[in-house]
N, C-alpha and C. Protein backbone atom coordinates (compact mmCIF):
# COMPACT_ATOMS: atom_id res chain seq x y z
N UNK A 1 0.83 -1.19 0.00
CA UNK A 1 0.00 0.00 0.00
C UNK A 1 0.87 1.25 0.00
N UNK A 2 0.54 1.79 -0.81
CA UNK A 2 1.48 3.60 -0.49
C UNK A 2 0.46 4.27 0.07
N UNK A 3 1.56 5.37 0.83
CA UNK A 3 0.71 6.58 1.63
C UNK A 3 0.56 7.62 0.42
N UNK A 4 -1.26 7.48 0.65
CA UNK A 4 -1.72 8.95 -0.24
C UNK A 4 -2.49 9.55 0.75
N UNK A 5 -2.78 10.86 0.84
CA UNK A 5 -3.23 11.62 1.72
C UNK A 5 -2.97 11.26 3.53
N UNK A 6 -1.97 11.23 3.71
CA UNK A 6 -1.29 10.89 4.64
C UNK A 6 -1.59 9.54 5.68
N UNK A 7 -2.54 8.86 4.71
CA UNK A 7 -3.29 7.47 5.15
C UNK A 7 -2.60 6.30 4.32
N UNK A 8 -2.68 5.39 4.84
CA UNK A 8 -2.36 4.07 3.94
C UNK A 8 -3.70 3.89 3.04
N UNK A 9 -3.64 4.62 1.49
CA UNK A 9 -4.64 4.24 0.82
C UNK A 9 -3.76 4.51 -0.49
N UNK A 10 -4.90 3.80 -1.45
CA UNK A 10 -4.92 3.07 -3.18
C UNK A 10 -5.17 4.57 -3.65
N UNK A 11 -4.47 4.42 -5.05
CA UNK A 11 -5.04 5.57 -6.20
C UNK A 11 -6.40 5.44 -5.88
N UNK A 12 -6.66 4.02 -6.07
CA UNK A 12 -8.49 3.67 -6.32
C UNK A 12 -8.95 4.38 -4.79
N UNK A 13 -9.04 4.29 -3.86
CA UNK A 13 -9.39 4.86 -2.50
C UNK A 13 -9.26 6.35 -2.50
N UNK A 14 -8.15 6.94 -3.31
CA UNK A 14 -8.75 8.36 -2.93
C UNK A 14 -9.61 9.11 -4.35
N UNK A 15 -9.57 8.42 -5.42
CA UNK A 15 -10.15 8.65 -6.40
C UNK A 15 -11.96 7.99 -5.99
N UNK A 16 -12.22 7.12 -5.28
CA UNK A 16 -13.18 7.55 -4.75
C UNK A 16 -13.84 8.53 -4.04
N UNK A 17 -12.81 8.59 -2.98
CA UNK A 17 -13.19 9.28 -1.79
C UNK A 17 -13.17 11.08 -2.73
N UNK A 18 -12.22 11.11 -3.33
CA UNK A 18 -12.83 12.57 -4.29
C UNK A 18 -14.13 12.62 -4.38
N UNK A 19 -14.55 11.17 -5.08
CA UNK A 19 -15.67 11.39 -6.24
C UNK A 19 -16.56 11.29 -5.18
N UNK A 20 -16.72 11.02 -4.28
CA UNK A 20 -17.79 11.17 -3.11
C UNK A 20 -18.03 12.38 -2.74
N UNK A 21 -16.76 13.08 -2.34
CA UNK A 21 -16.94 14.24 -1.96
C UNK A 21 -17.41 15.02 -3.02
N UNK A 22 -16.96 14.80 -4.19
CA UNK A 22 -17.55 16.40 -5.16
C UNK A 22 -19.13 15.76 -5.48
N UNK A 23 -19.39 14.61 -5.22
CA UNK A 23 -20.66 14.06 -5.40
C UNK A 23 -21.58 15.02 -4.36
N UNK A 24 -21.52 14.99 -3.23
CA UNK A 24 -21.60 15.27 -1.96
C UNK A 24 -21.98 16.67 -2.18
N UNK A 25 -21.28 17.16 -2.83
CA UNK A 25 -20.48 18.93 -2.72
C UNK A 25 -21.84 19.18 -3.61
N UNK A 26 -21.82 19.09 -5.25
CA UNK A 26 -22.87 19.18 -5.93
C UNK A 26 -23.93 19.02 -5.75
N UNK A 27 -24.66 17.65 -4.78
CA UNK A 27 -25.95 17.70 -4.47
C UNK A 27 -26.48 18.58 -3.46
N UNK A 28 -25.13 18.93 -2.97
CA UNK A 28 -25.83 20.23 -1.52
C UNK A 28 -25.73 21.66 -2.44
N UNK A 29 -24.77 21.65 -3.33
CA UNK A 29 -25.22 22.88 -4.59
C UNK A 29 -26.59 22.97 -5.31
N UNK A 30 -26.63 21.40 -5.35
CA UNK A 30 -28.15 21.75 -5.81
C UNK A 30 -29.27 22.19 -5.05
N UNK A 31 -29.63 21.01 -3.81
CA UNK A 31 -30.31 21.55 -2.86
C UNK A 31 -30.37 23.22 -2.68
N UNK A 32 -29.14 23.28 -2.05
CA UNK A 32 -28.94 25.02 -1.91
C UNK A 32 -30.00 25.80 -3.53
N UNK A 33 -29.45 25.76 -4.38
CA UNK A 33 -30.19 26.27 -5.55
C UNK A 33 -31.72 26.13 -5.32
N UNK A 34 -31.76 25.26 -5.24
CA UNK A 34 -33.54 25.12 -5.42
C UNK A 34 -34.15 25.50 -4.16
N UNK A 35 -33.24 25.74 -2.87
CA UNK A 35 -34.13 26.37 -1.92
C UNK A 35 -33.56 28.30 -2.12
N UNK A 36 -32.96 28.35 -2.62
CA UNK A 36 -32.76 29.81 -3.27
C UNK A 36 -33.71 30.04 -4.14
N UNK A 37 -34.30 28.98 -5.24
CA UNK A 37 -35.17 29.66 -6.44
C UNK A 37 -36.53 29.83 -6.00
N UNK A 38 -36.59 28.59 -4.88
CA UNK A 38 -38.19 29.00 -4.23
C UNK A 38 -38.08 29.79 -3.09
N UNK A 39 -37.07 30.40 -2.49
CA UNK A 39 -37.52 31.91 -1.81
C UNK A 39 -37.35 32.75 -2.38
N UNK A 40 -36.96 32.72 -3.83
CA UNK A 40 -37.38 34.10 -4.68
C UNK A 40 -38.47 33.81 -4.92
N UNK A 41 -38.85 32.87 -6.04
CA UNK A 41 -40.35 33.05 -5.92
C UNK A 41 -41.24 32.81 -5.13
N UNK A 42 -40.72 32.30 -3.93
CA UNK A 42 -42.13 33.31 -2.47
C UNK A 42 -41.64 34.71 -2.56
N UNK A 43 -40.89 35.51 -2.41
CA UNK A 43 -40.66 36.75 -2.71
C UNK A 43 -41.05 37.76 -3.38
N UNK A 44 -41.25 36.94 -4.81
CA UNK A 44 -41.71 37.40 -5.47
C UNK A 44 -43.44 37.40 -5.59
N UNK A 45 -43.70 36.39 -4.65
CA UNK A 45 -45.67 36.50 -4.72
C UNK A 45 -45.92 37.42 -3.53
N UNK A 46 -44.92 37.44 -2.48
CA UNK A 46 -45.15 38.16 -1.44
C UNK A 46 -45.42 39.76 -2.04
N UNK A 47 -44.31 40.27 -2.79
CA UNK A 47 -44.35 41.41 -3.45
C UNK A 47 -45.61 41.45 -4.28
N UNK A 48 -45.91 40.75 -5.06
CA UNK A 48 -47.59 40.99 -5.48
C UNK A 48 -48.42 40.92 -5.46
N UNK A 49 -49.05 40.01 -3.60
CA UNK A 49 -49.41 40.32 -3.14
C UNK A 49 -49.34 41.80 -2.81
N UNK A 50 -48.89 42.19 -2.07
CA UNK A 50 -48.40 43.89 -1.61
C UNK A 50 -49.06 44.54 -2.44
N UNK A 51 -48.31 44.60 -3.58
CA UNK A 51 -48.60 45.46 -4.55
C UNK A 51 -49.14 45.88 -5.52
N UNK A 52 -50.37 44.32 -5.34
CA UNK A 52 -51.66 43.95 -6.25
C UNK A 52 -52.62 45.09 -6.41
N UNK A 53 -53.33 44.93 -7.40
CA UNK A 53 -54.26 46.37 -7.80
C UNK A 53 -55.34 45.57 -7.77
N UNK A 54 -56.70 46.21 -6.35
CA UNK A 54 -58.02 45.65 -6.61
C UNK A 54 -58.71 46.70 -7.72
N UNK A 55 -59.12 45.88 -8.93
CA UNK A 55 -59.40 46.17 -10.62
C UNK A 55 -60.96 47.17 -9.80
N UNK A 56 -61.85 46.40 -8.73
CA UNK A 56 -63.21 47.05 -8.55
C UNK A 56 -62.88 48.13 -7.56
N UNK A 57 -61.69 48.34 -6.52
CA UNK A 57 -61.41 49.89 -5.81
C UNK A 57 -61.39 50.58 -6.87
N UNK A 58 -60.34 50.08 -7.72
CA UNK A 58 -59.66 51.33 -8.88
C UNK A 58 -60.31 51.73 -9.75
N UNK A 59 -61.36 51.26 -10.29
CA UNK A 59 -62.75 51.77 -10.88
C UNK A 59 -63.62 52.69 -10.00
N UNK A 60 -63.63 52.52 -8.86
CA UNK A 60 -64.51 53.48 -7.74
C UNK A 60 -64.19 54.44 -8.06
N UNK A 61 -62.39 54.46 -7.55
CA UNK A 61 -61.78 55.91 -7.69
C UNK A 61 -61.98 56.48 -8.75
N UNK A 62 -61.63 55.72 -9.73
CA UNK A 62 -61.86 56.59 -11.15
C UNK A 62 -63.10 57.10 -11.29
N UNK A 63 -65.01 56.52 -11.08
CA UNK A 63 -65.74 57.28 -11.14
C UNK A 63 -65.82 58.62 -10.01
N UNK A 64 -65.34 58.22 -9.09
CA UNK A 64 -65.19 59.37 -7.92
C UNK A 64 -64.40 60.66 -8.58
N UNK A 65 -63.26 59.99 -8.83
CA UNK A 65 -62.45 61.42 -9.86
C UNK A 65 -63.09 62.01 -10.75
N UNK A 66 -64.03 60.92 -11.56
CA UNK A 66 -64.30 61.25 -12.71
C UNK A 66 -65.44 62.86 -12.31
N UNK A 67 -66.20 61.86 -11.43
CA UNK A 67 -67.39 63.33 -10.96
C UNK A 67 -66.76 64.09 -10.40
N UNK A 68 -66.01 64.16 -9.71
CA UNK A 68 -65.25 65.33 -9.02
C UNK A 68 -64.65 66.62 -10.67
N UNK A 69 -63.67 65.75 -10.74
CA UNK A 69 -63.30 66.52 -12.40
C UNK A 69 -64.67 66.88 -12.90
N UNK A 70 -65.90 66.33 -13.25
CA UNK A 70 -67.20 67.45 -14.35
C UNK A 70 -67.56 68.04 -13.00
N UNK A 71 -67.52 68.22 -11.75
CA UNK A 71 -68.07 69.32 -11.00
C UNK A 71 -67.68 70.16 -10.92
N UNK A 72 -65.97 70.14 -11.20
CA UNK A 72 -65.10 71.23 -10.72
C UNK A 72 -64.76 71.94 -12.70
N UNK A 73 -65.68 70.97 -13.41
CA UNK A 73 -65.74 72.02 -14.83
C UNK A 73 -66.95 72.50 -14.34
N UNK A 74 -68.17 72.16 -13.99
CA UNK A 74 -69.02 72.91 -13.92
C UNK A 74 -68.82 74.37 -13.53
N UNK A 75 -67.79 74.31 -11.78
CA UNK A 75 -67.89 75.37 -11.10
C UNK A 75 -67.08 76.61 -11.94
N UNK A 76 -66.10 75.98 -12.92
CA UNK A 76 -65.36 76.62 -13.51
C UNK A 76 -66.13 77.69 -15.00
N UNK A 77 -66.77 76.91 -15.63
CA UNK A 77 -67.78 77.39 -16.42
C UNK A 77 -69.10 78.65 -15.60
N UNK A 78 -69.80 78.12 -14.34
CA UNK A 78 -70.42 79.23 -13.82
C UNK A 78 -69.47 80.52 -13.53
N UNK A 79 -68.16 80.14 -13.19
CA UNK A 79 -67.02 81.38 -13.30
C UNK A 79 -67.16 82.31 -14.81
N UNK A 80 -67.31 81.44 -15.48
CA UNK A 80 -66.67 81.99 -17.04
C UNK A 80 -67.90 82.64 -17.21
N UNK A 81 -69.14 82.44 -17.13
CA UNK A 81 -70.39 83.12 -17.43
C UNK A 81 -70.35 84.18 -17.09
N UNK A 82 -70.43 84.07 -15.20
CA UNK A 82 -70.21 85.23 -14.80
C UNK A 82 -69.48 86.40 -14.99
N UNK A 83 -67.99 85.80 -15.16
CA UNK A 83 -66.90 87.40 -15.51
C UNK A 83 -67.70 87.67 -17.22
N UNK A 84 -68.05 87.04 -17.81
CA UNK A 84 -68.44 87.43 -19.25
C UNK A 84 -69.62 88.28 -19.22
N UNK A 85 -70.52 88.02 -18.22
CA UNK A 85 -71.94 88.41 -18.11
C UNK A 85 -71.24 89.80 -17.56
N UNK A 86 -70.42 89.91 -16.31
CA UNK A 86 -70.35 90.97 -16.17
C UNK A 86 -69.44 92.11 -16.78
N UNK A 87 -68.52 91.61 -17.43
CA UNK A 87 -68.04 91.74 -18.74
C UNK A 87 -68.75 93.05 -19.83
N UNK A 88 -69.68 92.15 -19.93
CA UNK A 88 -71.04 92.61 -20.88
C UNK A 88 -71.76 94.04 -20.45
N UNK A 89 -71.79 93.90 -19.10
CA UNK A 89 -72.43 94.77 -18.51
C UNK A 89 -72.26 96.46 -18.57
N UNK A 90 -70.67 96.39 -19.22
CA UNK A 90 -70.32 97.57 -19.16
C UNK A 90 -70.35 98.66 -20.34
């Protein structure tokens, strides 16, 4: 037997014991990966959750704006009459 890695072992013995280890090494690379890709995408649902748009609020608002905006032409137009009417007057 010759000493390889400061043990009494074979080419064949540490050319295993490599291939175990990078065996070893890679499947916890993988693991690791795939519990990285699924806390991005919880991350990523968490965020849209958050930041989701309810389609029937955002229609409210918009008719709410919408009447607000023709009231505030209305009030703007009884303006315009008036300075014109009195305008006229002179």
């Amino acid at each position: 037997n010759k000493m390889m890695d400061g043990k009494s072992s074979t080419l064949i013995d540490v050319y295993h014991n490599l291939n175990t280890e990078v065996g070893l090494k890679s499947a916890t690379a993988n693991r690791l990966a795939s519990v990285a890709r699924l806390e991005h995408e919880a991350a990523q649902e968490r965020v849209a959750s958050i930041a989701g748009v309810n389609l029937d609020e955002e229609a409210a608002n918009m008719m709410k704006f919408q009447q607000a905006y023709m009231a505030s032409s209305r009030v703007m137009q009884a303006a315009n009459d008036t300075f014109n009417t009195i305008l006229q007057l002179r």
